[in-house]
N, C-alpha and C. Protein backbone atom coordinates (compact mmCIF):
# COMPACT_ATOMS: atom_id res chain seq x y z
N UNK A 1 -24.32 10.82 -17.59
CA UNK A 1 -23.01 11.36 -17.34
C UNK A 1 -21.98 10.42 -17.95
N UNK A 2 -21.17 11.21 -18.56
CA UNK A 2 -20.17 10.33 -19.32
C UNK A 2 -18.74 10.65 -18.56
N UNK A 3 -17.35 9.56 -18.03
CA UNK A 3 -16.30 10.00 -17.19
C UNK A 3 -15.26 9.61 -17.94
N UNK A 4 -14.56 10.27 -18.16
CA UNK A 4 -13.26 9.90 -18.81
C UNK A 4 -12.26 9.58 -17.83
N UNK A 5 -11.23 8.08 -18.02
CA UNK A 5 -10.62 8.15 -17.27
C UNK A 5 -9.30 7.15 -18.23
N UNK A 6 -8.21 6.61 -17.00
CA UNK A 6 -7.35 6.32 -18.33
C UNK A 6 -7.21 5.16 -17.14
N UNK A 7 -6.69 3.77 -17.68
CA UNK A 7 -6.26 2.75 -17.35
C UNK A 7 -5.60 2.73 -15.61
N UNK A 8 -4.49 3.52 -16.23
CA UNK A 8 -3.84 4.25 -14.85
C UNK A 8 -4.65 4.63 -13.16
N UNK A 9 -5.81 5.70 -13.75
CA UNK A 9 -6.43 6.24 -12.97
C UNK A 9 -7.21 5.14 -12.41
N UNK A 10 -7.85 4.08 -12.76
CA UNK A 10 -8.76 3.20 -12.13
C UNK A 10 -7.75 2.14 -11.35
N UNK A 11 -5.83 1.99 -12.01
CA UNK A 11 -5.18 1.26 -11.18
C UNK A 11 -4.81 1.92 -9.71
N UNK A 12 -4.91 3.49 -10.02
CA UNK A 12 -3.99 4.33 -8.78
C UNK A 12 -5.31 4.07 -7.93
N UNK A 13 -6.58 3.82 -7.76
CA UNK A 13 -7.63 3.57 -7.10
C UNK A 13 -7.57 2.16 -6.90
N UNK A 14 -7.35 1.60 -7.38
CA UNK A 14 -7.84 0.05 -6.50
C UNK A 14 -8.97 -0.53 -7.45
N UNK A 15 -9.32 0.00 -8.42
CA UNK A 15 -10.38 -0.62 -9.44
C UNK A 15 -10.34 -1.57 -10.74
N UNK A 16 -9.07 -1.77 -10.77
CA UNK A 16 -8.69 -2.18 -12.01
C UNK A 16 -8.99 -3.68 -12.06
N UNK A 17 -9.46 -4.24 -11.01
CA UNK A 17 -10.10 -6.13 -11.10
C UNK A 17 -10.97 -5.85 -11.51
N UNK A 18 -11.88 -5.12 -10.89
CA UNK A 18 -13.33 -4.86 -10.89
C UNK A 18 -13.28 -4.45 -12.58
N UNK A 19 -12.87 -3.35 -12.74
CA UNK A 19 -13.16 -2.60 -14.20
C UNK A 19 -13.09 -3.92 -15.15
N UNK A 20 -11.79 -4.91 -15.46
CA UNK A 20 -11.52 -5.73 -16.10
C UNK A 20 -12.27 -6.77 -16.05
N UNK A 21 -13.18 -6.93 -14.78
CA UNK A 21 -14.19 -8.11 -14.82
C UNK A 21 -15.55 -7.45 -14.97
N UNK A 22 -15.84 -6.44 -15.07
CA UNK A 22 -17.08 -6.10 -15.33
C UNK A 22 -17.15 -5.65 -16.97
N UNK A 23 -16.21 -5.08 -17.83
CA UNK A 23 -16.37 -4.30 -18.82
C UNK A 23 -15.36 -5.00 -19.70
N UNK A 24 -14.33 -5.49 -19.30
CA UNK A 24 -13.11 -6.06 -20.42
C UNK A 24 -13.07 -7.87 -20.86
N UNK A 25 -13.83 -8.26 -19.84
CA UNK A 25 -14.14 -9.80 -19.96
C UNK A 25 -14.32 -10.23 -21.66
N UNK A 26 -14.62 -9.62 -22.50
CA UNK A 26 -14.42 -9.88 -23.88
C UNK A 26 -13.37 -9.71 -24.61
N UNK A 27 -12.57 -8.92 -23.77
CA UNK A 27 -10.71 -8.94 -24.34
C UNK A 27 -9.80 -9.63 -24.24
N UNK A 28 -8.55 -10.22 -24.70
CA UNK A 28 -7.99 -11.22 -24.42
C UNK A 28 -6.70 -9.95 -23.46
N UNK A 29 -6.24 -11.01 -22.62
CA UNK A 29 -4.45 -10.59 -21.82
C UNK A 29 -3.83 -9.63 -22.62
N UNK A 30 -3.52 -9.99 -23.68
CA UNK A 30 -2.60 -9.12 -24.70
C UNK A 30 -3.35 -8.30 -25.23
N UNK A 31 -4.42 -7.98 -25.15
CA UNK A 31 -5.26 -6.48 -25.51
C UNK A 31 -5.46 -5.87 -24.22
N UNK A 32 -5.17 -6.26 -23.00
CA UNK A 32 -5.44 -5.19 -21.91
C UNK A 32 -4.54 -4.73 -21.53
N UNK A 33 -3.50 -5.89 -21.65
CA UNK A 33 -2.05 -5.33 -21.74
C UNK A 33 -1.42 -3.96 -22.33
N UNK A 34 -1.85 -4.06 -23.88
CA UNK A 34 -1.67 -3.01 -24.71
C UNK A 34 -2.47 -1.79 -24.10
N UNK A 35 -3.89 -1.59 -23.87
CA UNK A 35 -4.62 -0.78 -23.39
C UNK A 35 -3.79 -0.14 -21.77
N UNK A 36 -3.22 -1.08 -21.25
CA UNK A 36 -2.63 -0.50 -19.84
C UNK A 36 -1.44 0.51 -20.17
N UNK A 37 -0.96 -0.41 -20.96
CA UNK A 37 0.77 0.80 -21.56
C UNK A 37 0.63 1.96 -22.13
N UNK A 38 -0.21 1.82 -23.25
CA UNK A 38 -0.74 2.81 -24.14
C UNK A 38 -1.57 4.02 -22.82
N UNK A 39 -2.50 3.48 -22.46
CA UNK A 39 -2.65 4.67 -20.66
C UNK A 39 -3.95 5.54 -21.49
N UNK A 40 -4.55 5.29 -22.70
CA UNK A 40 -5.30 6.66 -23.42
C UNK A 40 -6.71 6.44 -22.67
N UNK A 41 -7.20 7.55 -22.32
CA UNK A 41 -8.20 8.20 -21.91
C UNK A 41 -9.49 7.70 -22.81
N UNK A 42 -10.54 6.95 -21.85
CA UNK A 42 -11.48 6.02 -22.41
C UNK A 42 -12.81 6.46 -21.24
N UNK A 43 -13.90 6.30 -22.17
CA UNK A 43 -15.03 6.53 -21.33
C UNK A 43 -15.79 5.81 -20.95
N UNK A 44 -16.31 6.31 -19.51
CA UNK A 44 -16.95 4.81 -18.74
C UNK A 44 -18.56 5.57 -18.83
N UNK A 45 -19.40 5.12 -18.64
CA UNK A 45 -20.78 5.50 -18.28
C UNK A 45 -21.12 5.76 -16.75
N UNK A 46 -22.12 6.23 -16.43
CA UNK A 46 -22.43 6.70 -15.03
C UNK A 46 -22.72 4.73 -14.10
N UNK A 47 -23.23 4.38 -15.21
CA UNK A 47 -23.74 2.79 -14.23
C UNK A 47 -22.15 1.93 -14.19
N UNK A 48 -21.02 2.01 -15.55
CA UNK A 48 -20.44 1.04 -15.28
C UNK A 48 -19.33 1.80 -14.34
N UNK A 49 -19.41 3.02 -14.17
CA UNK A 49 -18.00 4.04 -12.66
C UNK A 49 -18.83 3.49 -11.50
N UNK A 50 -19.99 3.35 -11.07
CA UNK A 50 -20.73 2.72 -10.04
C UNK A 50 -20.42 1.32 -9.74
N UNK A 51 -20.63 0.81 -10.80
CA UNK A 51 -20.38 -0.62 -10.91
C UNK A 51 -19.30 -1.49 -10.31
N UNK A 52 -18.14 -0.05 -10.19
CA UNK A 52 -17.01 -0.80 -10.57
C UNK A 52 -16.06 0.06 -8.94
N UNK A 53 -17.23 0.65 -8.57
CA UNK A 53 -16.76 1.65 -7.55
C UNK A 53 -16.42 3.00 -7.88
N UNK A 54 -16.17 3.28 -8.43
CA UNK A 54 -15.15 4.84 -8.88
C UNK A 54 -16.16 5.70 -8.17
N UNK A 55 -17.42 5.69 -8.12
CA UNK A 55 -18.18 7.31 -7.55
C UNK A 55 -18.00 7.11 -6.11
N UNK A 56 -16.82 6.29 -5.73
CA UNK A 56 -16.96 6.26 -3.68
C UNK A 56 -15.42 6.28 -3.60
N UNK A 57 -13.99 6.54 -3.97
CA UNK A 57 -12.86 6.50 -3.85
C UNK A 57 -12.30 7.47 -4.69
N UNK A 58 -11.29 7.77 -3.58
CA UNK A 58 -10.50 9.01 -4.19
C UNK A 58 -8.86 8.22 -3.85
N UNK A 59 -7.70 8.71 -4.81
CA UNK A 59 -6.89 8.23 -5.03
C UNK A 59 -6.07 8.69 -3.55
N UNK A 60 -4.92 7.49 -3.71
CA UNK A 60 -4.35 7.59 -2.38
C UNK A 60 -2.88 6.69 -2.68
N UNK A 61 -1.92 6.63 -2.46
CA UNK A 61 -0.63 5.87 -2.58
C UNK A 61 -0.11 5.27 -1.03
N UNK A 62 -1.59 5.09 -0.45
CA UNK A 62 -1.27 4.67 0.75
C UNK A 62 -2.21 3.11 0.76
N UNK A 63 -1.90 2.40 0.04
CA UNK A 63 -2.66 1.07 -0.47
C UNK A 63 -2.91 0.54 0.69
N UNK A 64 -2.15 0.41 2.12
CA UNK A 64 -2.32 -0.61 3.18
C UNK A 64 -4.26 -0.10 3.59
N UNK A 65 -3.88 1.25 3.63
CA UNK A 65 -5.21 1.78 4.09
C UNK A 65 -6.13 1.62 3.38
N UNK A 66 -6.15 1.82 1.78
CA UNK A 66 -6.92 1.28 0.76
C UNK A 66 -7.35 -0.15 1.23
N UNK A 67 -6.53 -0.86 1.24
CA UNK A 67 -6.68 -2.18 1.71
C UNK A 67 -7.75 -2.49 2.57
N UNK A 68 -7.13 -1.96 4.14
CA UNK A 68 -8.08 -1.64 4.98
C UNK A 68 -9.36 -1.42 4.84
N UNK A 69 -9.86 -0.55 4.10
CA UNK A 69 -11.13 0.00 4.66
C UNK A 69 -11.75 -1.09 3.73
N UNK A 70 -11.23 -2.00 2.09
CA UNK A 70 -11.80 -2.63 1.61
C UNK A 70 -12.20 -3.47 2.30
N UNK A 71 -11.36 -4.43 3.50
CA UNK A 71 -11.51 -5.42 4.43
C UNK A 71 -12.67 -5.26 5.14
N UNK A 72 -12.29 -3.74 5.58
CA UNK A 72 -13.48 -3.44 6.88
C UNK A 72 -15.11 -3.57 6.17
N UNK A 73 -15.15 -2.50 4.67
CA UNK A 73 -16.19 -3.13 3.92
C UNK A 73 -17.31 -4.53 3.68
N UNK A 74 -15.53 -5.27 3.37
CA UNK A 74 -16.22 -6.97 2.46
C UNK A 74 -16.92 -7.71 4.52
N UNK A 75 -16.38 -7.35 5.64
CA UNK A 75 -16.69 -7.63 6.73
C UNK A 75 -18.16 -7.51 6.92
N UNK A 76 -18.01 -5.99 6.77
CA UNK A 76 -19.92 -5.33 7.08
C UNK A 76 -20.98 -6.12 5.92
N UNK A 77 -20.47 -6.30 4.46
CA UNK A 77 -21.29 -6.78 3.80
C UNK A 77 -21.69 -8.54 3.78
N UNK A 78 -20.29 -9.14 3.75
CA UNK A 78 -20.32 -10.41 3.96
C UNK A 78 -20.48 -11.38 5.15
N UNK A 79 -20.40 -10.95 6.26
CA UNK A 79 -20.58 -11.65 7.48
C UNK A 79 -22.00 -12.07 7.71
N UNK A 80 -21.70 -13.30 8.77
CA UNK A 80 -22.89 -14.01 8.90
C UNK A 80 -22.85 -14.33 10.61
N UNK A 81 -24.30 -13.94 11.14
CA UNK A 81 -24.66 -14.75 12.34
C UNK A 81 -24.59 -15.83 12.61
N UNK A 82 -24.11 -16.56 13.28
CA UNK A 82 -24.85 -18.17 14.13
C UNK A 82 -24.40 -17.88 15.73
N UNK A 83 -25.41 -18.65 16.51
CA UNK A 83 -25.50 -18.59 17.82
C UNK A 83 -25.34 -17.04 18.64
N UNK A 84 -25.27 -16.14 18.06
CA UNK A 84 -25.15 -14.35 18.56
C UNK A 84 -23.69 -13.75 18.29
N UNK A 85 -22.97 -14.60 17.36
CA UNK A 85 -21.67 -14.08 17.31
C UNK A 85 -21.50 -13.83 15.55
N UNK A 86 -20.63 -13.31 14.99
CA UNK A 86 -20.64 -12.78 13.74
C UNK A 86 -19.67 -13.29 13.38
N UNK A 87 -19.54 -14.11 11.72
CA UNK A 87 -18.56 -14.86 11.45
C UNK A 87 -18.37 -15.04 9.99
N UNK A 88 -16.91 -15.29 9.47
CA UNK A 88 -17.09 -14.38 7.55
C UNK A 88 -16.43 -15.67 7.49
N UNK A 89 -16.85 -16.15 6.35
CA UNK A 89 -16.66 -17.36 5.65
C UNK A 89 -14.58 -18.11 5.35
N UNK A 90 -13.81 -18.13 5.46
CA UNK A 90 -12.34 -18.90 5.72
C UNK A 90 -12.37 -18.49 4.10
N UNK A 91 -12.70 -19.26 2.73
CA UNK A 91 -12.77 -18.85 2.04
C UNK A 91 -13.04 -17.26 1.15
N UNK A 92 -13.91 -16.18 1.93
CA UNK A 92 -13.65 -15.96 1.89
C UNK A 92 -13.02 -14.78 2.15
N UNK A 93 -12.59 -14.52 3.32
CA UNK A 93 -10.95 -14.07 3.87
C UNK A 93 -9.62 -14.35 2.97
N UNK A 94 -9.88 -15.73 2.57
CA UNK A 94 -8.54 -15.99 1.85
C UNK A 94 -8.22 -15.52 0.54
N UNK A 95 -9.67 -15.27 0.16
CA UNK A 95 -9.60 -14.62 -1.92
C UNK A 95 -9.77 -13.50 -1.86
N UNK A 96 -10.62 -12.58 -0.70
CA UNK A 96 -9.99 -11.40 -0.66
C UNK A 96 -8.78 -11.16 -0.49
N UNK A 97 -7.82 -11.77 0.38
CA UNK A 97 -6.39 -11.76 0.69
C UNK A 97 -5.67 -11.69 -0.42
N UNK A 98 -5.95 -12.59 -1.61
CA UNK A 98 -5.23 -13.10 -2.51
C UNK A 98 -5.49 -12.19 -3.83
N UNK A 99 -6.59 -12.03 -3.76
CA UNK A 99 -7.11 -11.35 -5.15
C UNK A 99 -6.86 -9.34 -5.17
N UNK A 100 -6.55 -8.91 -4.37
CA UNK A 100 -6.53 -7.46 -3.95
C UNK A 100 -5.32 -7.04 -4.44
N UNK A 101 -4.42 -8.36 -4.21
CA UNK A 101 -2.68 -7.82 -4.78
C UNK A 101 -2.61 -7.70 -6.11
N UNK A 102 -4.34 -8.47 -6.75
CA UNK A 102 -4.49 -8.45 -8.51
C UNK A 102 -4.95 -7.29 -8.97
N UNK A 103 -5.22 -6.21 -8.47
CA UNK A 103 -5.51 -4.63 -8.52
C UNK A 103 -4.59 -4.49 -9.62
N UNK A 104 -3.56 -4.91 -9.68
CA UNK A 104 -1.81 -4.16 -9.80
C UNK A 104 -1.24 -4.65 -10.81
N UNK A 105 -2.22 -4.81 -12.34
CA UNK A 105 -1.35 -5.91 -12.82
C UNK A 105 0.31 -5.59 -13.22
N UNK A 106 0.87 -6.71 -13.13
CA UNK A 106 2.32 -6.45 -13.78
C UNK A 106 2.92 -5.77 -14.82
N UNK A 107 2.57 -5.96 -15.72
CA UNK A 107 2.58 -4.83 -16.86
C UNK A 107 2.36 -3.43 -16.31
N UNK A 108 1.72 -3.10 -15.48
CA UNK A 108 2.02 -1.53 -15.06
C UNK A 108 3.37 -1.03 -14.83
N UNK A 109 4.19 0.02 -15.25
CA UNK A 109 5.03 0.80 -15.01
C UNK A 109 4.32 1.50 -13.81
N UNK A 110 4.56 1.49 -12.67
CA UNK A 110 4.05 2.10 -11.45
C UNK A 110 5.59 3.32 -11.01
N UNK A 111 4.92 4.55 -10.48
CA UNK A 111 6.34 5.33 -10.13
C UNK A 111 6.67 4.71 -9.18
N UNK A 112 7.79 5.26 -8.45
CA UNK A 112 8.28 4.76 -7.18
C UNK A 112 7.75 5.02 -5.96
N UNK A 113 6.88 5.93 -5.97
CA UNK A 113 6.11 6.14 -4.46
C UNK A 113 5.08 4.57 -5.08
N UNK A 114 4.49 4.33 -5.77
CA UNK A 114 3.16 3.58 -5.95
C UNK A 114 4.11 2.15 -5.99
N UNK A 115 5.13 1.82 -6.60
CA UNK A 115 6.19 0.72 -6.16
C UNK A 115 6.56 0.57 -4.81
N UNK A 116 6.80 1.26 -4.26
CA UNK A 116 6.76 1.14 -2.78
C UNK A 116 5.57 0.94 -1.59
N UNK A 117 4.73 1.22 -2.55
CA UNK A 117 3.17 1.08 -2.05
C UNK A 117 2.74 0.24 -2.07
N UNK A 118 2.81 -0.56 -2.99
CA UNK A 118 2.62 -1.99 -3.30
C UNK A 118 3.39 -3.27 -2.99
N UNK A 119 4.24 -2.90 -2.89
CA UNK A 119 5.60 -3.45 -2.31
C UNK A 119 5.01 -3.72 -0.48
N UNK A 120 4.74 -2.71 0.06
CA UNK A 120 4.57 -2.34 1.14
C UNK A 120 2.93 -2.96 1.51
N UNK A 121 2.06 -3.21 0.71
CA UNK A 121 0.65 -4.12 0.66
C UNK A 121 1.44 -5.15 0.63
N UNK A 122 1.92 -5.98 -0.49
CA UNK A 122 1.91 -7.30 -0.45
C UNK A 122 2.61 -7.89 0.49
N UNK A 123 3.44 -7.18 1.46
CA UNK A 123 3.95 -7.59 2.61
C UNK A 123 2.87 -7.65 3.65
N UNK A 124 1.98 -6.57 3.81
CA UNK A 124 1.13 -6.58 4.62
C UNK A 124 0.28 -7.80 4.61
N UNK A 125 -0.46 -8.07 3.22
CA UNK A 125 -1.13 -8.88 3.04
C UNK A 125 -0.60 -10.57 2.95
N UNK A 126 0.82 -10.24 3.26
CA UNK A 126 1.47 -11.92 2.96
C UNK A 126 1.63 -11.93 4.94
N UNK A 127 1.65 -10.60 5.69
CA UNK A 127 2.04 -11.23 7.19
C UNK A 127 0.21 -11.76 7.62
N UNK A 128 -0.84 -10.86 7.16
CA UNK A 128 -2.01 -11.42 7.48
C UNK A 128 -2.29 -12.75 7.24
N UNK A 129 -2.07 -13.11 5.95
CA UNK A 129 -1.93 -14.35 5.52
C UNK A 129 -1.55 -15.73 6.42
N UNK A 130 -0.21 -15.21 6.95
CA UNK A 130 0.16 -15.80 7.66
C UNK A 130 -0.14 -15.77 9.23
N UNK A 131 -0.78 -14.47 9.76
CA UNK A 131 -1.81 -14.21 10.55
C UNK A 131 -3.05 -15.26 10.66
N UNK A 132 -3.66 -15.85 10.13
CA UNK A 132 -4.84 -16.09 9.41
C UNK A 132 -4.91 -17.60 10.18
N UNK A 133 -3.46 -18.03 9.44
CA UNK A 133 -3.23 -19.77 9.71
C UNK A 133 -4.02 -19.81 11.11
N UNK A 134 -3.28 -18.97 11.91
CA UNK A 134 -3.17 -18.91 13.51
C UNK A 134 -4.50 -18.93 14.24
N UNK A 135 -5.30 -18.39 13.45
CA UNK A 135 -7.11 -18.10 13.79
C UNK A 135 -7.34 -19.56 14.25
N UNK A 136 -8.84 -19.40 15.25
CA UNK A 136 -9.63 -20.45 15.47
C UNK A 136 -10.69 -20.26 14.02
N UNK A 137 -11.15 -21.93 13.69
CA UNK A 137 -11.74 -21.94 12.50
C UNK A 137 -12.93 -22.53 13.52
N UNK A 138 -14.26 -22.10 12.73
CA UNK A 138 -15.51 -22.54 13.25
C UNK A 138 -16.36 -23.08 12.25
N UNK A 139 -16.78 -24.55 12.62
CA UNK A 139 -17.49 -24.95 11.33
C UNK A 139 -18.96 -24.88 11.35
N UNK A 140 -20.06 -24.71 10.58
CA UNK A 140 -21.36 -24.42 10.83
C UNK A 140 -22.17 -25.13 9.10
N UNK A 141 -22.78 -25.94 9.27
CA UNK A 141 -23.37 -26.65 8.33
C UNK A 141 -24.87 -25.57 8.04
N UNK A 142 -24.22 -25.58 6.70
CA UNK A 142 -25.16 -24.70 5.54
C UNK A 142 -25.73 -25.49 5.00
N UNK A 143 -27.04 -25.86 4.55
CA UNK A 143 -27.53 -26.34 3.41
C UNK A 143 -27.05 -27.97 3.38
N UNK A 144 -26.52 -28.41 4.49
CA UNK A 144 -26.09 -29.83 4.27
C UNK A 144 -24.72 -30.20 3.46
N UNK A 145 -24.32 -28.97 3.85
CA UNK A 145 -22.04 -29.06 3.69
C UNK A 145 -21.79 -27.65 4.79
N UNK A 146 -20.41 -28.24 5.44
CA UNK A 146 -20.17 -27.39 6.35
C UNK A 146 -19.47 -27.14 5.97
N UNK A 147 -19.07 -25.31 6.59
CA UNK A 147 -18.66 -23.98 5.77
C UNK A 147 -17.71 -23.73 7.16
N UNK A 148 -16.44 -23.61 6.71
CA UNK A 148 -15.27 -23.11 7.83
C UNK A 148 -15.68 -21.27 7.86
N UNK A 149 -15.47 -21.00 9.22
CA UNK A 149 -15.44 -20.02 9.68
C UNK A 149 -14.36 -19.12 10.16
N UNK A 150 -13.98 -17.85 9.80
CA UNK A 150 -13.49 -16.90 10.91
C UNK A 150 -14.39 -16.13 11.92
N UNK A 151 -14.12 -15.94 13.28
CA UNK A 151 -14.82 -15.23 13.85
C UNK A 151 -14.51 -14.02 13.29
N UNK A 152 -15.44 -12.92 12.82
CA UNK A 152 -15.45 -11.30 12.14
C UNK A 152 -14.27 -10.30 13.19
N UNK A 153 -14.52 -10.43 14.23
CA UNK A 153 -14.07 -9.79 15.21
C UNK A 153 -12.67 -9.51 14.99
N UNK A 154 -11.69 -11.53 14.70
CA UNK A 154 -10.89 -11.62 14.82
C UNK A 154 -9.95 -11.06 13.76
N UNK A 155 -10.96 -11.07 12.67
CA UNK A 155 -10.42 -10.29 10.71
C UNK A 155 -9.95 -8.80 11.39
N UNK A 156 -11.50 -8.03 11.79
CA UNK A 156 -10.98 -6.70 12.33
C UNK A 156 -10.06 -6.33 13.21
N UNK A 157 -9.58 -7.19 14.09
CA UNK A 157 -8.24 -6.80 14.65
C UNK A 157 -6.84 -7.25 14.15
N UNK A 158 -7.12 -8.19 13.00
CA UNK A 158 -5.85 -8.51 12.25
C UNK A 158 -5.56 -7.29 11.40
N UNK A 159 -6.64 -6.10 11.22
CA UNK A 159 -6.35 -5.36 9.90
C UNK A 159 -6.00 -3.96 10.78
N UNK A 160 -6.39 -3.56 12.01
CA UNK A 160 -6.33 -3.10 13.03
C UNK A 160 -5.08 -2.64 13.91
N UNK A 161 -4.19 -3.59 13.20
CA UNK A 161 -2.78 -3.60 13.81
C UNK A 161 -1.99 -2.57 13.72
């Protein structure tokens, strides 16, 4: 299966890190740049739309929730047991935090509902942020270096709000 899609369409989804680190990593800034403005309709393959997410999201201009369910996701996949309680690594909580607002690069001309959308994430994601400080940190020695902790619980009710 072959999918045509355009620059745009993988930003209005939330895919555009992913796409650029899985498939564009051989392009320089100023060629993706050009490719983002220009917007022309380019084809992905069935493994790299998987790859990159596209066969599980449908577009939405409601990014907080986008956001959301990514959180609730990287939670279920990344969390770790010790002592019977469930707990996701401080690190990283913080690069998901940080790296999600990189969906969006600047060079996009975004309309004004999707400007306001984003506008409206990076606030979200700058009060969690600052949410975050406030957490109890739990330390648990891996491999002979200890690894700061969030309790999982406490991520899901910060996103919960």
């Amino acid at each position: 299966m072959i999918i045509t899609v355009t620059p745009e369409d993988l930003i209005r989804r939330c895919l555009w890190s992913d796409y650029k680190r899985f498939t564009l990593r051989s392009k320089s800034e100023l060629e993706i740049e050009i490719l983002i403005r220009e917007n022309k309709p380019m084809l992905l393959t069935e493994d790299d739309a998987y790859a990159i997410g596209l066969l599980k999201v449908i577009e939405t201009d409601n990014l907080v929730h986008r956001f959301t369910v990514h959180v609730r996701e990287m939670l279920n996949i990344k969390s770790t047991i010790f002592d019977k309680n469930v707990y996701i690594s401080v690190r990283i909580v913080e690069n998901e935090l940080e790296n999600f607002k990189k969906r969006f690069p600047t060079y996009w001309k975004a309309d004004m509902t999707y400007e306001k959308s984003i506008k409206d994430l990076n606030e979200f994601i700058e009060k969690l942020q600052n949410l975050i400080k406030t957490f109890e940190i739990f330390e648990f020695k891996i491999k002979e270096k200890k690894v700061r902790f969030f309790q999982s619980k406490d991520i899901k009710k910060m996103i919960d709000i």
